[in-house]
C-alpha atoms as a PDB file:
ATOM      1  CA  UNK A   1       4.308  26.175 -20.018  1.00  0.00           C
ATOM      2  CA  UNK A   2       7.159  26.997 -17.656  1.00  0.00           C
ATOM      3  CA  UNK A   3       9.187  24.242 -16.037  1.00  0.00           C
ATOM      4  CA  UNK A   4       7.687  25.256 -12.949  1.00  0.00           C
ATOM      5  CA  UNK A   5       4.267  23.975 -14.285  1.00  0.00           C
ATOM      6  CA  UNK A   6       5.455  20.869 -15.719  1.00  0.00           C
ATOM      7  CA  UNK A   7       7.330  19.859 -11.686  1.00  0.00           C
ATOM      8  CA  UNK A   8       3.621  20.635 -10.477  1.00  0.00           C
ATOM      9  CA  UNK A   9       1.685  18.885 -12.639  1.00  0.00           C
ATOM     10  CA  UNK A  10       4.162  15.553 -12.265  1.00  0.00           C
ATOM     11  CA  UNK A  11       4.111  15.769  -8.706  1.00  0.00           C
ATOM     12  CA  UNK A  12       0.541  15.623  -8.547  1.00  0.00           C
ATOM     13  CA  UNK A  13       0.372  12.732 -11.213  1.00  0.00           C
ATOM     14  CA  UNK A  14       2.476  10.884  -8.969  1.00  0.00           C
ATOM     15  CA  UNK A  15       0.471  11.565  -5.716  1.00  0.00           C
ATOM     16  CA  UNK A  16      -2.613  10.335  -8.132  1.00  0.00           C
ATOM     17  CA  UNK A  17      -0.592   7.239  -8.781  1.00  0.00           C
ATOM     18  CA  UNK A  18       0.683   6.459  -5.521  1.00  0.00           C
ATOM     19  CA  UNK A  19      -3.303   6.632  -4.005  1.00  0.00           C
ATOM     20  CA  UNK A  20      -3.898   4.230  -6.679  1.00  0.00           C
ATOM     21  CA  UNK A  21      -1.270   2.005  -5.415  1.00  0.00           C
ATOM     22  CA  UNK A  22      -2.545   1.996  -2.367  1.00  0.00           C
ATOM     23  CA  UNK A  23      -4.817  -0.085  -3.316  1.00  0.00           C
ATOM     24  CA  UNK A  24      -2.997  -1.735  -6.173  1.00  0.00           C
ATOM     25  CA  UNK A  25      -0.371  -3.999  -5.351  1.00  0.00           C
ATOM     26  CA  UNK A  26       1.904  -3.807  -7.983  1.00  0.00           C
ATOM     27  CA  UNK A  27       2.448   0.210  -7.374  1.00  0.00           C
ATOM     28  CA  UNK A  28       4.502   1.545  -4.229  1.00  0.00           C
ATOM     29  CA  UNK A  29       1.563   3.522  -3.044  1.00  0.00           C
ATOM     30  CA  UNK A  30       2.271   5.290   0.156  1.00  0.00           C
ATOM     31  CA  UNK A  31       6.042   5.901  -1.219  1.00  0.00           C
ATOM     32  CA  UNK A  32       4.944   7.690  -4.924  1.00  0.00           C
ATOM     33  CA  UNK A  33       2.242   9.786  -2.551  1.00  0.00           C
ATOM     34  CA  UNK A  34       5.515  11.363  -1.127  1.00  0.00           C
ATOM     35  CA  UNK A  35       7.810  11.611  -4.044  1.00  0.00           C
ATOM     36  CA  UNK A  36       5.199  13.509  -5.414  1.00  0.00           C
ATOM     37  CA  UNK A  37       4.847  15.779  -2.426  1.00  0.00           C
ATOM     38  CA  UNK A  38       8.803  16.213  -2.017  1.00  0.00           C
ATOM     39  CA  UNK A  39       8.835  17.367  -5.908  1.00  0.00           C
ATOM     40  CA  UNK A  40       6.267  19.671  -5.393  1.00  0.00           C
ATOM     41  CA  UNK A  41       7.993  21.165  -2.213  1.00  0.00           C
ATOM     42  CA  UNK A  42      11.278  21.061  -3.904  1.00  0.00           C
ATOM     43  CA  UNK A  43       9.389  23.292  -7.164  1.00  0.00           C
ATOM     44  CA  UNK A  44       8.448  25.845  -4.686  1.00  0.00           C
ATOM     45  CA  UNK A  45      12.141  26.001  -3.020  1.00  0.00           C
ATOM     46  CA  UNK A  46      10.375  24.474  -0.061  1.00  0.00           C
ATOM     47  CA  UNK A  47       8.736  27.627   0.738  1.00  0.00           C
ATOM     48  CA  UNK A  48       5.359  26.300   1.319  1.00  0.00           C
ATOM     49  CA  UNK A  49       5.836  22.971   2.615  1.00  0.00           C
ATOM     50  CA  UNK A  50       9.574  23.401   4.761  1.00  0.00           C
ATOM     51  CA  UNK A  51      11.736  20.168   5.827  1.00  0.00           C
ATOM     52  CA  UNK A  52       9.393  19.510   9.548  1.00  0.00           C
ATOM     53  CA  UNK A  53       6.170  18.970   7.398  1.00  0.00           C
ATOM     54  CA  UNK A  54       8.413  16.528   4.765  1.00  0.00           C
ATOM     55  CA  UNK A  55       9.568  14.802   7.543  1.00  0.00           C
ATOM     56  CA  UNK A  56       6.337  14.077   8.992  1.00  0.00           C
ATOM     57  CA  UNK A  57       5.483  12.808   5.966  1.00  0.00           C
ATOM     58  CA  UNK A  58       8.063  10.670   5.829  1.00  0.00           C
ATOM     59  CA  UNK A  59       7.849   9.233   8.799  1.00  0.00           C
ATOM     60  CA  UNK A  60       4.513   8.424   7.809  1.00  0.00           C
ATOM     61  CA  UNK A  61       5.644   6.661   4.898  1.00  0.00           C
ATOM     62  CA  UNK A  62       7.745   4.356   6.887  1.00  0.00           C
ATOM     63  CA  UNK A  63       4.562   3.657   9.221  1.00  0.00           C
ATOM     64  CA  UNK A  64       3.064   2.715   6.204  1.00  0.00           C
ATOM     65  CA  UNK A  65       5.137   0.338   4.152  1.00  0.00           C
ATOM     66  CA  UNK A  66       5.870  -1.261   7.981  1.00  0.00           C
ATOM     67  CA  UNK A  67       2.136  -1.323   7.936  1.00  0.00           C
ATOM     68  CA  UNK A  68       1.670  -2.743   5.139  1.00  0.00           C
ATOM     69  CA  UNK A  69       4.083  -5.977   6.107  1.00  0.00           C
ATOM     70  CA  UNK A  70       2.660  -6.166   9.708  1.00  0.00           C
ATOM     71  CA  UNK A  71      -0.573  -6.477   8.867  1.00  0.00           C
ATOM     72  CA  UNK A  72      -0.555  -9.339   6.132  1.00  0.00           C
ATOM     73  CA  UNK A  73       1.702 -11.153   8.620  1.00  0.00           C
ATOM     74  CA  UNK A  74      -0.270 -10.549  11.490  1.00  0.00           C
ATOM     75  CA  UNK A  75      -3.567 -11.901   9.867  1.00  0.00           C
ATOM     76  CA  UNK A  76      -1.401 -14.688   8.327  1.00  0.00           C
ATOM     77  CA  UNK A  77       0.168 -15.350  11.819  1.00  0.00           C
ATOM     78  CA  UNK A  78      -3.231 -14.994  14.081  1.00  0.00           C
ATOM     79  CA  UNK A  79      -4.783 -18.010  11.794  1.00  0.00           C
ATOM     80  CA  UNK A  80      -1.389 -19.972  11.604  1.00  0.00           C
ATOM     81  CA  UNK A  81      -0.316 -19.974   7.998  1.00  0.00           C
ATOM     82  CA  UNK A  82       2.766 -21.470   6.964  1.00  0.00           C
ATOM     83  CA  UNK A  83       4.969 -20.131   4.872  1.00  0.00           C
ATOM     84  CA  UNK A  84       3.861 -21.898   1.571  1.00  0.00           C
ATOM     85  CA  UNK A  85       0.497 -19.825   2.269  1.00  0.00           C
ATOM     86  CA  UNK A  86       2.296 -16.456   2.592  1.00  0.00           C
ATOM     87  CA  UNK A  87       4.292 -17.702  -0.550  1.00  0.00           C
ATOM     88  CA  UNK A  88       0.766 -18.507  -2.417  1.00  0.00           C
ATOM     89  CA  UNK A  89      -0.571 -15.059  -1.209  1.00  0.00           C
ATOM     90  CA  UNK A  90       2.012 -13.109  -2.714  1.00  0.00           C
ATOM     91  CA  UNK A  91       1.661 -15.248  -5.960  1.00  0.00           C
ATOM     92  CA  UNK A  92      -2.237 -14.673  -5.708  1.00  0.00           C
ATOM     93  CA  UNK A  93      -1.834 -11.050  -5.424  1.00  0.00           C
ATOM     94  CA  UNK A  94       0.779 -11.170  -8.693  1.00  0.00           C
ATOM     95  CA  UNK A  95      -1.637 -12.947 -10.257  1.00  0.00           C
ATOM     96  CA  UNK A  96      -4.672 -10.905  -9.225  1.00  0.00           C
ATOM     97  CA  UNK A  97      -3.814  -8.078 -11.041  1.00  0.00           C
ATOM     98  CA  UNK A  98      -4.141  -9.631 -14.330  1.00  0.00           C
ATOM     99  CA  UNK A  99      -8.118  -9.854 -13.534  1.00  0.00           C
ATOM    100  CA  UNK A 100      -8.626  -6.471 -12.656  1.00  0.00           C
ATOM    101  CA  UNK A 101     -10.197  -5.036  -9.431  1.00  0.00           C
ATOM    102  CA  UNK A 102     -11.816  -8.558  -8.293  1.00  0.00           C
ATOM    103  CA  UNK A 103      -8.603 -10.518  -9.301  1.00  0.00           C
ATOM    104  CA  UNK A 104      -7.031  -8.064  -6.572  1.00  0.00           C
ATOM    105  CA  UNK A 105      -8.983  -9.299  -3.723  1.00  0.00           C
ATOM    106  CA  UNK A 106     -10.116 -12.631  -4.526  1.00  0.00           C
ATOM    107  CA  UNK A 107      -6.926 -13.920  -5.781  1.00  0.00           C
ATOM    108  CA  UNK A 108      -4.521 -13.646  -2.686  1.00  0.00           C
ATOM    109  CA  UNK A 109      -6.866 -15.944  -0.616  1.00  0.00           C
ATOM    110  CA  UNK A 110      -7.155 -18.393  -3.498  1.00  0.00           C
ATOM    111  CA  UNK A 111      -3.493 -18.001  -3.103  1.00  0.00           C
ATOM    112  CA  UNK A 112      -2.917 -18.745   0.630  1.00  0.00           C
ATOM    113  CA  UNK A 113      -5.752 -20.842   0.595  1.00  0.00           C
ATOM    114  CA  UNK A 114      -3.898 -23.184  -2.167  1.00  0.00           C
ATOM    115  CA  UNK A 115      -0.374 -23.310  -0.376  1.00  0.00           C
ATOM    116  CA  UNK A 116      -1.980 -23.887   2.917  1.00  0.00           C
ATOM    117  CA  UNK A 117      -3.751 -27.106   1.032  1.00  0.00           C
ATOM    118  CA  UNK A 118      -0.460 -28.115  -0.289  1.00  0.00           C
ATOM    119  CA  UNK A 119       1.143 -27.263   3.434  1.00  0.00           C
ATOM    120  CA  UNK A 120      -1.220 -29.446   5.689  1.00  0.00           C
ATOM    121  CA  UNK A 121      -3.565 -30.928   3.163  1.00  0.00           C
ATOM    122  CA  UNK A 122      -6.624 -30.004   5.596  1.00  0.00           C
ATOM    123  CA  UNK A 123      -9.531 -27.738   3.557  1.00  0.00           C
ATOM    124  CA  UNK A 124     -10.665 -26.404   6.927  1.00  0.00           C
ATOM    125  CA  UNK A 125      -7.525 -25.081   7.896  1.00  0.00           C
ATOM    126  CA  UNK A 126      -6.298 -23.932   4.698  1.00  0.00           C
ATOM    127  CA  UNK A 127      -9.793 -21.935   4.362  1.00  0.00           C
ATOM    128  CA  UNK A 128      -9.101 -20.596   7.503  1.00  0.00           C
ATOM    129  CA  UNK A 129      -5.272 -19.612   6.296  1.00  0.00           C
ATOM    130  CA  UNK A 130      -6.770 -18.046   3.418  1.00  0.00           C
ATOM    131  CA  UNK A 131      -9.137 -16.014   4.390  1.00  0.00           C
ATOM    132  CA  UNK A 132      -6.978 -14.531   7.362  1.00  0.00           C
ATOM    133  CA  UNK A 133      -4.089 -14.002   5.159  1.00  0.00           C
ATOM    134  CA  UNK A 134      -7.034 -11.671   2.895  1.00  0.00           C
ATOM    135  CA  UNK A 135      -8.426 -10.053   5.861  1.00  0.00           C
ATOM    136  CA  UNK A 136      -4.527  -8.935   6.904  1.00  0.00           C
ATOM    137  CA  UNK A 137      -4.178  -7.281   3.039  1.00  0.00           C
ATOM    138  CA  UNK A 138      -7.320  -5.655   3.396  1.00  0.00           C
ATOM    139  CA  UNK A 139      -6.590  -3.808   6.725  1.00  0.00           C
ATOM    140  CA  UNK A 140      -3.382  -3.280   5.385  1.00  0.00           C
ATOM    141  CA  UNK A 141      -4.815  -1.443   2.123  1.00  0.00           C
ATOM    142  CA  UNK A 142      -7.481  -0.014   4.353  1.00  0.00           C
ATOM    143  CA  UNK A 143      -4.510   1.489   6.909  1.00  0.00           C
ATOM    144  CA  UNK A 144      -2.066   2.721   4.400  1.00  0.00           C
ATOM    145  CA  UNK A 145      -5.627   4.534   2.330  1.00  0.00           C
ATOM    146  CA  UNK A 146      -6.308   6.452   5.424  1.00  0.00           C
ATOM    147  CA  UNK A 147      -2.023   7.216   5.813  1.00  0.00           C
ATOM    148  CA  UNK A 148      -2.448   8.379   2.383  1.00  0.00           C
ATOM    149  CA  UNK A 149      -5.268  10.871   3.066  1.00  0.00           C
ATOM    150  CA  UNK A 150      -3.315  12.011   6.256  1.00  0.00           C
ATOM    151  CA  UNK A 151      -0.712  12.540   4.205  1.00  0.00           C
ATOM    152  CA  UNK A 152      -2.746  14.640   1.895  1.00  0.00           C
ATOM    153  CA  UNK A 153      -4.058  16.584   4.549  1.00  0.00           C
ATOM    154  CA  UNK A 154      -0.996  17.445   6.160  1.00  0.00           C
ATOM    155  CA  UNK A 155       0.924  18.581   2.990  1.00  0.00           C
ATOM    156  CA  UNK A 156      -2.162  20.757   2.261  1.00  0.00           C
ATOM    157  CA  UNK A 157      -2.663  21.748   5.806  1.00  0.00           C
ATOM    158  CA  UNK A 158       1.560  22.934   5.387  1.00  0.00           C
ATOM    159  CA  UNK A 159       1.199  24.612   2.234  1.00  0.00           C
ATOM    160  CA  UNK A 160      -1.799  26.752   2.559  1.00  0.00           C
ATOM    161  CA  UNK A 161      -0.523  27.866   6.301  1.00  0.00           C
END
């Protein structure tokens, strides 16, 4: 195996990875999608995919990790969390991970929901707290998936054209 092969075959483990962090929180998804794209583009001297594809696809990793922050906030922000909730949603989404798939959606509402009680004391509110602060992670994950497949497309549209 040539060194060639070995550049190709980590690039595409890290564009594997990185759509699996799209959904996983504790992995830089979007960003790994496009370290594994540049690596490949380097390997080929950039032949295939030149530097206006790349930096398409950059841009679009910006747009996502921006994505990614606007939307928790916004859904945090629409039902009025306070900060301890945004606090307890990142700590829920930590946590979540150590319970697998479920613990990765359930636990960042438990999380908001708990520093929202703490906040105002008020179960109503806090529920409400929580469950927007989950909503905004889920059309977060659900945005940067979809930037990830455009991604995807577009390198593959650049290097077979």
């Amino acid at each position: 195996m040539d060194i060639h092969h070995l550049y190709y075959t980590l690039a595409g483990v890290l564009i594997l990875i990185g759509v699996a962090g799209t959904v996983l929180p504790a992995l830089p998804g979007v960003p790994l999608v496009f370290v594994g794209m540049l690596l490949a583009a380097w390997t080929g001297d950039f032949q295939q995919v030149g530097w206006m594809p790349l930096t398409m696809l950059g841009l679009l990793t910006v747009l996502s990790v921006l994505v990614d922050f606007a939307a928790t906030a916004l859904g945090a922000k629409r039902v009025g969390a306070s900060r301890l909730a945004l606090v307890g949603a990142v700590i829920g989404t930590f946590a979540g991970l150590a319970f697998g798939f479920v613990g990765i959606f359930v636990a960042p509402f438990v999380g908001a929901l708990i520093g929202e009680l703490i906040h105002t004391r008020h179960v109503g509110q806090a529920t409400r707290v929580g469950l927007g602060t989950w909503l905004g992670i889920v059309v977060g994950t659900v945005l940067k998936l979809g930037l990830a497949f455009a991604m995807l497309g577009l390198f593959l549209l650049a290097w077979w054209l």
